[in-house]
Every structure is written in structure tokens, then in C-alpha cells.
C-alpha atoms as a PDB file:
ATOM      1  CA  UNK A   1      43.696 -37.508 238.453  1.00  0.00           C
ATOM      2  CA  UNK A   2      40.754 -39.223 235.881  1.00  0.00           C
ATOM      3  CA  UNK A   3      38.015 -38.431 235.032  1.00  0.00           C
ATOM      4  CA  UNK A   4      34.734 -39.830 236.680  1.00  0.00           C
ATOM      5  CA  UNK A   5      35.324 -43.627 235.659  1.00  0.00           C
ATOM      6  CA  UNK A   6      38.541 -43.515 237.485  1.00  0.00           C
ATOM      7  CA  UNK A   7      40.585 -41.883 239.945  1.00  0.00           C
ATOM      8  CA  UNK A   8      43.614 -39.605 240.344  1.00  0.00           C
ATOM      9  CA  UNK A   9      38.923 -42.519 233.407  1.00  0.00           C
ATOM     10  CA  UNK A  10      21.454 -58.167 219.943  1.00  0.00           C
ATOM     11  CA  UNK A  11      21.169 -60.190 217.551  1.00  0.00           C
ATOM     12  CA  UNK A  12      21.532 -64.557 218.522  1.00  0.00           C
ATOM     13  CA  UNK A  13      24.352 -63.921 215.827  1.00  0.00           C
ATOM     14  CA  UNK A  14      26.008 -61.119 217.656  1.00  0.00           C
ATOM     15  CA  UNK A  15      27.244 -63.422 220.313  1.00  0.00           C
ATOM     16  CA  UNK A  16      31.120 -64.341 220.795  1.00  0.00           C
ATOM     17  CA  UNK A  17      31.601 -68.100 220.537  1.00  0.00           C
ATOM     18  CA  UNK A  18      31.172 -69.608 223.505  1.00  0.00           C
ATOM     19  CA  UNK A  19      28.966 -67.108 225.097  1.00  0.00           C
ATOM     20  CA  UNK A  20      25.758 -67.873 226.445  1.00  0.00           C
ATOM     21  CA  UNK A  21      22.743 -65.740 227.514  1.00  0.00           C
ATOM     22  CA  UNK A  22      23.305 -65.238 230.938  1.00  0.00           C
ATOM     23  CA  UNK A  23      25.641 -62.075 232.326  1.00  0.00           C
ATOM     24  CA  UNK A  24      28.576 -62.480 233.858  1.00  0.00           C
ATOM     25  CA  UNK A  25      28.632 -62.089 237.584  1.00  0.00           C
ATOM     26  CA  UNK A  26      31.020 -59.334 237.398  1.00  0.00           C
ATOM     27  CA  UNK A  27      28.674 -56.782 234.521  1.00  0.00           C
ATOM     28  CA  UNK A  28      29.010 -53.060 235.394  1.00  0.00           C
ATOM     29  CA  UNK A  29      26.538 -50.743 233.695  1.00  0.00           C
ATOM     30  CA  UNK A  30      28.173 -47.730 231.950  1.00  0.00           C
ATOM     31  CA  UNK A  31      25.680 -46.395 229.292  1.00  0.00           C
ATOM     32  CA  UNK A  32      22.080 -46.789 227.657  1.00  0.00           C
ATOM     33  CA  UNK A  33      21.623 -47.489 224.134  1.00  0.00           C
ATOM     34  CA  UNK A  34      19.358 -44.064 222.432  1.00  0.00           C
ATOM     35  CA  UNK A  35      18.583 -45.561 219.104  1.00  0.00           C
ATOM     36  CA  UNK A  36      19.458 -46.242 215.862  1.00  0.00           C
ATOM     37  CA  UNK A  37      22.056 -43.991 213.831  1.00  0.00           C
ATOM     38  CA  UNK A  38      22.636 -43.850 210.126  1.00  0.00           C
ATOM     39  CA  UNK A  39      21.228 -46.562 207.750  1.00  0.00           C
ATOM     40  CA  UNK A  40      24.433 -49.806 208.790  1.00  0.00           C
ATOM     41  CA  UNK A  41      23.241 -51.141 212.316  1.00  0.00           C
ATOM     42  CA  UNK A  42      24.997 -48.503 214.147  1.00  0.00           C
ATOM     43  CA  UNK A  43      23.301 -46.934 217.641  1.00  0.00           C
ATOM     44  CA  UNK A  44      23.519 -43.976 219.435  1.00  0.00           C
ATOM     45  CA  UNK A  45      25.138 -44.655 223.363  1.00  0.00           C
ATOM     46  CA  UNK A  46      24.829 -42.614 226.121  1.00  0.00           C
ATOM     47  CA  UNK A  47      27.650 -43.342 228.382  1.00  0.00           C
ATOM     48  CA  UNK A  48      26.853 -43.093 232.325  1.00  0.00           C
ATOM     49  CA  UNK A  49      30.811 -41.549 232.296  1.00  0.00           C
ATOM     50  CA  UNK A  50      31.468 -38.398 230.383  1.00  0.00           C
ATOM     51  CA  UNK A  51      35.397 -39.826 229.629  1.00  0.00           C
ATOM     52  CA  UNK A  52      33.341 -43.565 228.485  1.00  0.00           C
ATOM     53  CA  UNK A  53      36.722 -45.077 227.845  1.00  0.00           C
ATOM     54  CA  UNK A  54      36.002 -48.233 228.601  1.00  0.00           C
ATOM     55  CA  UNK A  55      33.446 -48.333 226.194  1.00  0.00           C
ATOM     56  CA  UNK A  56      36.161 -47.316 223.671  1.00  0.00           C
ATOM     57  CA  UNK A  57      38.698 -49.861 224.422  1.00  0.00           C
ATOM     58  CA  UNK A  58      36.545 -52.895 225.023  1.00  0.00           C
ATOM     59  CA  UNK A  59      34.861 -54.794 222.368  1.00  0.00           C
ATOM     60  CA  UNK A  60      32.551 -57.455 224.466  1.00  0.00           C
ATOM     61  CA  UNK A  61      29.176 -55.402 225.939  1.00  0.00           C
ATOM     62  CA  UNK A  62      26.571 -57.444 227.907  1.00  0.00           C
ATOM     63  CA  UNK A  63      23.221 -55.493 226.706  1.00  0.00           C
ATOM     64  CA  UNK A  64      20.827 -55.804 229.172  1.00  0.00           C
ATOM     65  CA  UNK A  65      16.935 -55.185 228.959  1.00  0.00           C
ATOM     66  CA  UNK A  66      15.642 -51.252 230.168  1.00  0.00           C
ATOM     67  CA  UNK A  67      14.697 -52.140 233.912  1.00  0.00           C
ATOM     68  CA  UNK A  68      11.491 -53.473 234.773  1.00  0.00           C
ATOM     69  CA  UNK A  69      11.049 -54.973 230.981  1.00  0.00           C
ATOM     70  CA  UNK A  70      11.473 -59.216 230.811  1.00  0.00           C
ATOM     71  CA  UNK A  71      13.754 -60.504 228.490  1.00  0.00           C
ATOM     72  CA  UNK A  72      12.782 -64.258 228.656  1.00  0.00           C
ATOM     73  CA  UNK A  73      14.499 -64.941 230.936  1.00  0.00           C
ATOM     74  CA  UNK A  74      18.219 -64.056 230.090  1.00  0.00           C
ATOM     75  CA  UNK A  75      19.821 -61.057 232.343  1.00  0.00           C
ATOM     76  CA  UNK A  76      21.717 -60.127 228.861  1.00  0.00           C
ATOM     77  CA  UNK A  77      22.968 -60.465 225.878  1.00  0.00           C
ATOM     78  CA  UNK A  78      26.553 -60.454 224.581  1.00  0.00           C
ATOM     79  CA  UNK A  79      27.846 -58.607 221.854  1.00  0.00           C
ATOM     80  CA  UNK A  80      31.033 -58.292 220.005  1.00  0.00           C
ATOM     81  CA  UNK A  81      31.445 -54.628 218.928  1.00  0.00           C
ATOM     82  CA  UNK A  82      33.041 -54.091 215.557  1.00  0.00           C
ATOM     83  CA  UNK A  83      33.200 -50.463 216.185  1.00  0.00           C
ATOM     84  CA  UNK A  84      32.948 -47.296 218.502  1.00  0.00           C
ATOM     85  CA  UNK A  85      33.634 -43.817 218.576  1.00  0.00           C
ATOM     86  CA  UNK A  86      32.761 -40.287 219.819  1.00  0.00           C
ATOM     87  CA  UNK A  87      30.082 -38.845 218.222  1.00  0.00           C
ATOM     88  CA  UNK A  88      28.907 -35.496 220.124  1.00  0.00           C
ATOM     89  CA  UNK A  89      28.605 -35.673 223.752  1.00  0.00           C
ATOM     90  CA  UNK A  90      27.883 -39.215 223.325  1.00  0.00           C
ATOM     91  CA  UNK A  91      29.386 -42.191 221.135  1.00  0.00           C
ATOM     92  CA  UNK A  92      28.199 -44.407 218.390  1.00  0.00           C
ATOM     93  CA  UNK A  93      28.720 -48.036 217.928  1.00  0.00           C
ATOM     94  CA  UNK A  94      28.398 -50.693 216.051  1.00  0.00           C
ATOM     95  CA  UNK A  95      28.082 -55.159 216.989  1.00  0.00           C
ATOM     96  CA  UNK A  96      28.253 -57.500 215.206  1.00  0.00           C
ATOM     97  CA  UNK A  97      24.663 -58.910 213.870  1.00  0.00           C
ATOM     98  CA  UNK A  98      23.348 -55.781 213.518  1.00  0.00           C
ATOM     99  CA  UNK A  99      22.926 -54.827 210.537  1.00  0.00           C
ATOM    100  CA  UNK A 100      20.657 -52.103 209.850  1.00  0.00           C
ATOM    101  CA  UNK A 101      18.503 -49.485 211.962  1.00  0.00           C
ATOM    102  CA  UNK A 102      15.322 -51.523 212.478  1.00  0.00           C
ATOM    103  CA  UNK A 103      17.511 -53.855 214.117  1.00  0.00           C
ATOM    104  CA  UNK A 104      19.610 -50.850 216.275  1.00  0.00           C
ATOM    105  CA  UNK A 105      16.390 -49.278 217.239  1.00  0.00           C
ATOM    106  CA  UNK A 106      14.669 -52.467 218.559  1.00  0.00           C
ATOM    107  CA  UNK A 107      17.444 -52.063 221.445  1.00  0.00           C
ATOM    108  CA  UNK A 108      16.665 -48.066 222.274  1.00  0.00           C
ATOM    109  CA  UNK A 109      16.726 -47.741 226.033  1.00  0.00           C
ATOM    110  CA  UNK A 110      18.636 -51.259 226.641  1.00  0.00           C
ATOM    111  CA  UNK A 111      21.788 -50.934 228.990  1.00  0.00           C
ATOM    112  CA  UNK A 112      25.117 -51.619 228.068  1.00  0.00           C
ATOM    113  CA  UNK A 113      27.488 -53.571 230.533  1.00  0.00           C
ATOM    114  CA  UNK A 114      30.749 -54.278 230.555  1.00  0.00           C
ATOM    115  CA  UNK A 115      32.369 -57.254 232.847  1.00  0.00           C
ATOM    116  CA  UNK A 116      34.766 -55.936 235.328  1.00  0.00           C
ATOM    117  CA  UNK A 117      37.268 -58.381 234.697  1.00  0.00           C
ATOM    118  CA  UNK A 118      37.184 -57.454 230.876  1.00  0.00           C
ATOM    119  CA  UNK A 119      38.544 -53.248 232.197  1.00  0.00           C
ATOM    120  CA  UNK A 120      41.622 -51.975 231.252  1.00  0.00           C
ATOM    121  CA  UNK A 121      44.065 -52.221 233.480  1.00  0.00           C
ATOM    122  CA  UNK A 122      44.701 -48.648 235.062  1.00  0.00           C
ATOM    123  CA  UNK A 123      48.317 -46.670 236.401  1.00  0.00           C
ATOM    124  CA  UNK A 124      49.233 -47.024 239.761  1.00  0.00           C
ATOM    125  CA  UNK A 125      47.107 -44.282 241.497  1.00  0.00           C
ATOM    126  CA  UNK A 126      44.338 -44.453 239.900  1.00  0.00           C
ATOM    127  CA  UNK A 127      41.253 -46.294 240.556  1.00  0.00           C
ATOM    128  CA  UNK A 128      38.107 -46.919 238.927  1.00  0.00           C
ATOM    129  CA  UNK A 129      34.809 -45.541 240.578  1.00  0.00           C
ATOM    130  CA  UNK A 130      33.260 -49.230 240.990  1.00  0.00           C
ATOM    131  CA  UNK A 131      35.856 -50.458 242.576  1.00  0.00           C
ATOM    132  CA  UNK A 132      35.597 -47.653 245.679  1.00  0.00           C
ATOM    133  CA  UNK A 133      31.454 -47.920 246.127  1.00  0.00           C
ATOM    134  CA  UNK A 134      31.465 -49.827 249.400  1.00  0.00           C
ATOM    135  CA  UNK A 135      34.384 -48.533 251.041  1.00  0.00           C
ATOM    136  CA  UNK A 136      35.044 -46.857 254.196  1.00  0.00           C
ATOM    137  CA  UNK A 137      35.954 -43.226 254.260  1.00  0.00           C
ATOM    138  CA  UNK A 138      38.094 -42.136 257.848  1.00  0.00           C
ATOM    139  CA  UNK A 139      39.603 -38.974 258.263  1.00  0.00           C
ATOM    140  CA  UNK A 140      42.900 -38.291 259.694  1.00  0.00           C
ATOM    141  CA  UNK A 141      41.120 -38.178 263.527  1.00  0.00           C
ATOM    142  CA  UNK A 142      39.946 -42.075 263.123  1.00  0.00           C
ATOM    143  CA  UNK A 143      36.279 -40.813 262.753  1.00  0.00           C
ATOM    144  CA  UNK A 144      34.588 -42.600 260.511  1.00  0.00           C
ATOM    145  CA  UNK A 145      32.664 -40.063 258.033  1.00  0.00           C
ATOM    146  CA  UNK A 146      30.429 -43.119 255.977  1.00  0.00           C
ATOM    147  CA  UNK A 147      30.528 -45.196 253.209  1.00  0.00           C
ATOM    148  CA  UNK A 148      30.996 -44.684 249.545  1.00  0.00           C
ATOM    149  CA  UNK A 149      27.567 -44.719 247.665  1.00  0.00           C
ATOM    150  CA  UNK A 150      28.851 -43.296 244.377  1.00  0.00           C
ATOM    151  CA  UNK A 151      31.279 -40.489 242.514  1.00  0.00           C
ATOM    152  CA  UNK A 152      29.424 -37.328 240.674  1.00  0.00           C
ATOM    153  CA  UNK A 153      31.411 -34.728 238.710  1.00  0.00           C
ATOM    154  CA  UNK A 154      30.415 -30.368 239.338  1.00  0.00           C
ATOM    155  CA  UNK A 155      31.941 -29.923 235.844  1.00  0.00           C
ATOM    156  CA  UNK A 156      35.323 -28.924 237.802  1.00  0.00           C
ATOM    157  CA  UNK A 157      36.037 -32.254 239.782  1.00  0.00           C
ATOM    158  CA  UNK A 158      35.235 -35.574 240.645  1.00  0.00           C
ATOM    159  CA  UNK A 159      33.277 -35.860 243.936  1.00  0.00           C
ATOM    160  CA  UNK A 160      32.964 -38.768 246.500  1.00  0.00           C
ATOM    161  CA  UNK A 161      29.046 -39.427 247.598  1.00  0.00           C
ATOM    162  CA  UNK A 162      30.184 -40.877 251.286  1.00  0.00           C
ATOM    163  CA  UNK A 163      26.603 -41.824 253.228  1.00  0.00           C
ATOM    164  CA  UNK A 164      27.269 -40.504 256.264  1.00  0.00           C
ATOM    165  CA  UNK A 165      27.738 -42.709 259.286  1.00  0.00           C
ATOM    166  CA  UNK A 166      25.847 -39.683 261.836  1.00  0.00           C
ATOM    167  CA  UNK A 167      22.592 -40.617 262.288  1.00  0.00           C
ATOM    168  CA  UNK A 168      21.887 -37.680 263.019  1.00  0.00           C
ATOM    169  CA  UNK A 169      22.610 -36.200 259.316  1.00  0.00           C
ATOM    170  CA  UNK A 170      20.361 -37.223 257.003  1.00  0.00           C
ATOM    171  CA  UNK A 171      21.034 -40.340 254.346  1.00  0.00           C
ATOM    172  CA  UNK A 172      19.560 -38.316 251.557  1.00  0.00           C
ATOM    173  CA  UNK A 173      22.589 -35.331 251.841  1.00  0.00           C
ATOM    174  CA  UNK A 174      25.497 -36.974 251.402  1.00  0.00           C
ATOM    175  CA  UNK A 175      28.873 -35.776 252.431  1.00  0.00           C
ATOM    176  CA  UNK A 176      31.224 -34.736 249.221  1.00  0.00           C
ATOM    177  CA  UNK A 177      34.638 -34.741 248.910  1.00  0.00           C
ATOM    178  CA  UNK A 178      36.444 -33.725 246.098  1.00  0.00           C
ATOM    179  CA  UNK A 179      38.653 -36.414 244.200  1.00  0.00           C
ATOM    180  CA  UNK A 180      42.026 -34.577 245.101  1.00  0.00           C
ATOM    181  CA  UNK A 181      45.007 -35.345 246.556  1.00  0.00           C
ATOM    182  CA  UNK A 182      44.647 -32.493 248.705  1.00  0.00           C
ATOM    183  CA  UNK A 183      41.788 -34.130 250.571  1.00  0.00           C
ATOM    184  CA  UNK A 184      42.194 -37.889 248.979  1.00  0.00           C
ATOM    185  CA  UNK A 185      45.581 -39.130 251.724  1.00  0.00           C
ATOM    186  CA  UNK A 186      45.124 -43.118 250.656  1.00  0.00           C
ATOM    187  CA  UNK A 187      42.738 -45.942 249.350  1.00  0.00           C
ATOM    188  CA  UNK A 188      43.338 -49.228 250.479  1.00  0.00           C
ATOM    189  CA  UNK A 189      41.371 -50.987 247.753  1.00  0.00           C
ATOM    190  CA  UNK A 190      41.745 -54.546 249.490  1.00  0.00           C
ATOM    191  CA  UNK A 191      40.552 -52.931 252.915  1.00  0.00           C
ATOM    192  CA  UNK A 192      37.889 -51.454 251.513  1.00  0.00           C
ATOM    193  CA  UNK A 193      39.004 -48.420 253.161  1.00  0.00           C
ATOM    194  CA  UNK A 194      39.812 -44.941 252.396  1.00  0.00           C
ATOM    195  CA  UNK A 195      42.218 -42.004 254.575  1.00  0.00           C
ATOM    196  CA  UNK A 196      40.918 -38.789 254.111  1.00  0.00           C
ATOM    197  CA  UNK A 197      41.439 -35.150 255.358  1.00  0.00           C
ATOM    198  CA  UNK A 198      37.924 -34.029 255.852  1.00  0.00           C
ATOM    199  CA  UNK A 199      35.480 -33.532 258.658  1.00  0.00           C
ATOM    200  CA  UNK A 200      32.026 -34.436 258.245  1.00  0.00           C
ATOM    201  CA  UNK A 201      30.648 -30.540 259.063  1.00  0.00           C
ATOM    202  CA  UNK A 202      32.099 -29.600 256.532  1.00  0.00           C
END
């Protein structure tokens, strides 16, 4: 098992070659830029994943504005980062372009994205937490218990958010099932669809 990415883990100059100013179709948020750290460009991050490895093993991050804020225009800006690692519970890192921390801080509270298509490929078994929001969860009767929403971790285990299909239970409480192979019987990612052994009174 992984951890809760996975199942069973800027500056104009800043830019790659190439690259323009509008996102890739495919961005998945992971983590919020906190501001500036030390006195070389480098800024505190905030990964949305307490494990944040892709963060660590990619090295192009979309930044995109806080919400609600207008960045002329563009939906993000790519960066090639020059370095990263943990620092605390969170991690620091450095793009290029920026060079010192006026320039880090001027991006405090900007998201960082990462384009699906640009993760690291995982072991068989394991899956990572985007690629499951959406699916169907059915338990070994046929019932179908809801719909993934999202995964949250209780500091033991990874947890399925599954909106419940019963209209009758309320959207706001949704059904959890821990990430285990105990409960966890299959994902068909190209179904959409995942086999469980849970019942949704539970």
C-alpha cells in the first residue's frame, strides 16, 4: 500500500522552451506555495499529500494563481525546478528565474500543478488518488455504494470518500473505506469501477 497520492505515494524566464502560458489540460494540483525561504529564490511548499513525491521527482510545475485572483489571463505558469527537498513537514524548492526572496514571496499562496502525463509511472497495484475520483465503488452484493469524491488519511490509513448513491443518506457524510486489501477486492481503472467488500451501513 502508498501513501495518500497513491494506492496499495514565475518568472517569463522560468519557462521551459517551448512552453507557453496556458496549462496543460491534464494539471493536477498537489501543493500551495507559503513564501519565500532563505535569501537564493527558494520557497516554502505545502504539499496537498503528506508522501509529495511527485513533487520530488518531477521538475516541470504549472504555478497557478490563489483562486479567485486574475492572472491576465493565463491559467499558469510553467516552471523548471532546479531543486526540491524535504524541509519539515513540508518541502522547499527552488525554479529557475527565481532568484531571490522578493521574487519567491511575490508567489505566496499560488498553487503548484503538476501535468498528469508528466507522473511517475507507479508498480502494478498501485494507483494514484486522481486517477480513482470518479469511479464507481460496488460491493461484493452488486449494490452500488457511490462514487469516489476524494481519499483522506486518519494518520493510520488511507480512506476512500465514496458519495453515497442512497438518497436517503446524506451527500455531506460520506461513506469511508479504508485503502486495504482487506476491504479494497479490485479497481478497474479503465471501467472506472471499483469491487469492494463493504456495505454502505457500515
Amino acid at each position: 500500500m502508498a501513501g495518500a497520492g497513491a494506492r496499495l505515494s514565475a518568472q517569463q524566464d522560468g519557462r521551459a522552451a517551448g512552453d507557453t502560458a496556458a496549462a496543460a489540460a491534464d494539471l493536477v494540483e498537489l501543493g500551495r506555495l507559503c513564501g519565500a525561504y532563505g535569501v537564493r529564490g527558494w520557497s516554502h511548499v505545502q504539499p496537498y499529500s503528506g508522501e509529495a513525491s511527485i513533487l520530488r521527482s518531477t521538475r516541470q510545475w504549472w504555478l497557478l494563481p490563489p483562486q479567485g485572483e486574475i492572472d491576465g489571463g493565463a491559467s499558469g505558469v510553467p516552471v523548471q525546478v532546479s531543486g526540491v527537498r524535504t524541509q519539515g513537514t513540508g518541502l522547499v524548492a527552488k525554479w529557475r528565474g527565481c532568484e531571490d526572496p522578493e521574487a519567491a514571496h511575490s508567489f505566496r499562496g499560488w498553487r503548484i500543478a503538476v501535468a498528469r502525463s508528466a507522473f511517475p509511472p507507479l508498480p502494478d497495484g498501485q494507483y494514484y488518488w486522481v486517477d480513482l475520483i470518479g469511479a464507481h465503488v460496488i460491493n461484493r452484493s452488486g449494490q452500488v455504494l457511490g462514487v469516489v469524491r476524494g481519499l483522506r488519511n486518519n494518520g493510520a490509513q488511507d480512506l476512500l470518500e465514496v458519495e453515497p448513491a442512497l438518497t436517503k443518506q446524506k451527500a455531506s457524510d460520506p461513506i469511508l473505506i479504508p485503502m486495504v486489501d482487506a476491504y479494497i477486492d479490485a479497481i478497474d481503472l479503465a471501467a472506472k469501477r471499483i469491487c469492494v467488500d463493504w456495505q454502505a451501513q457500515w
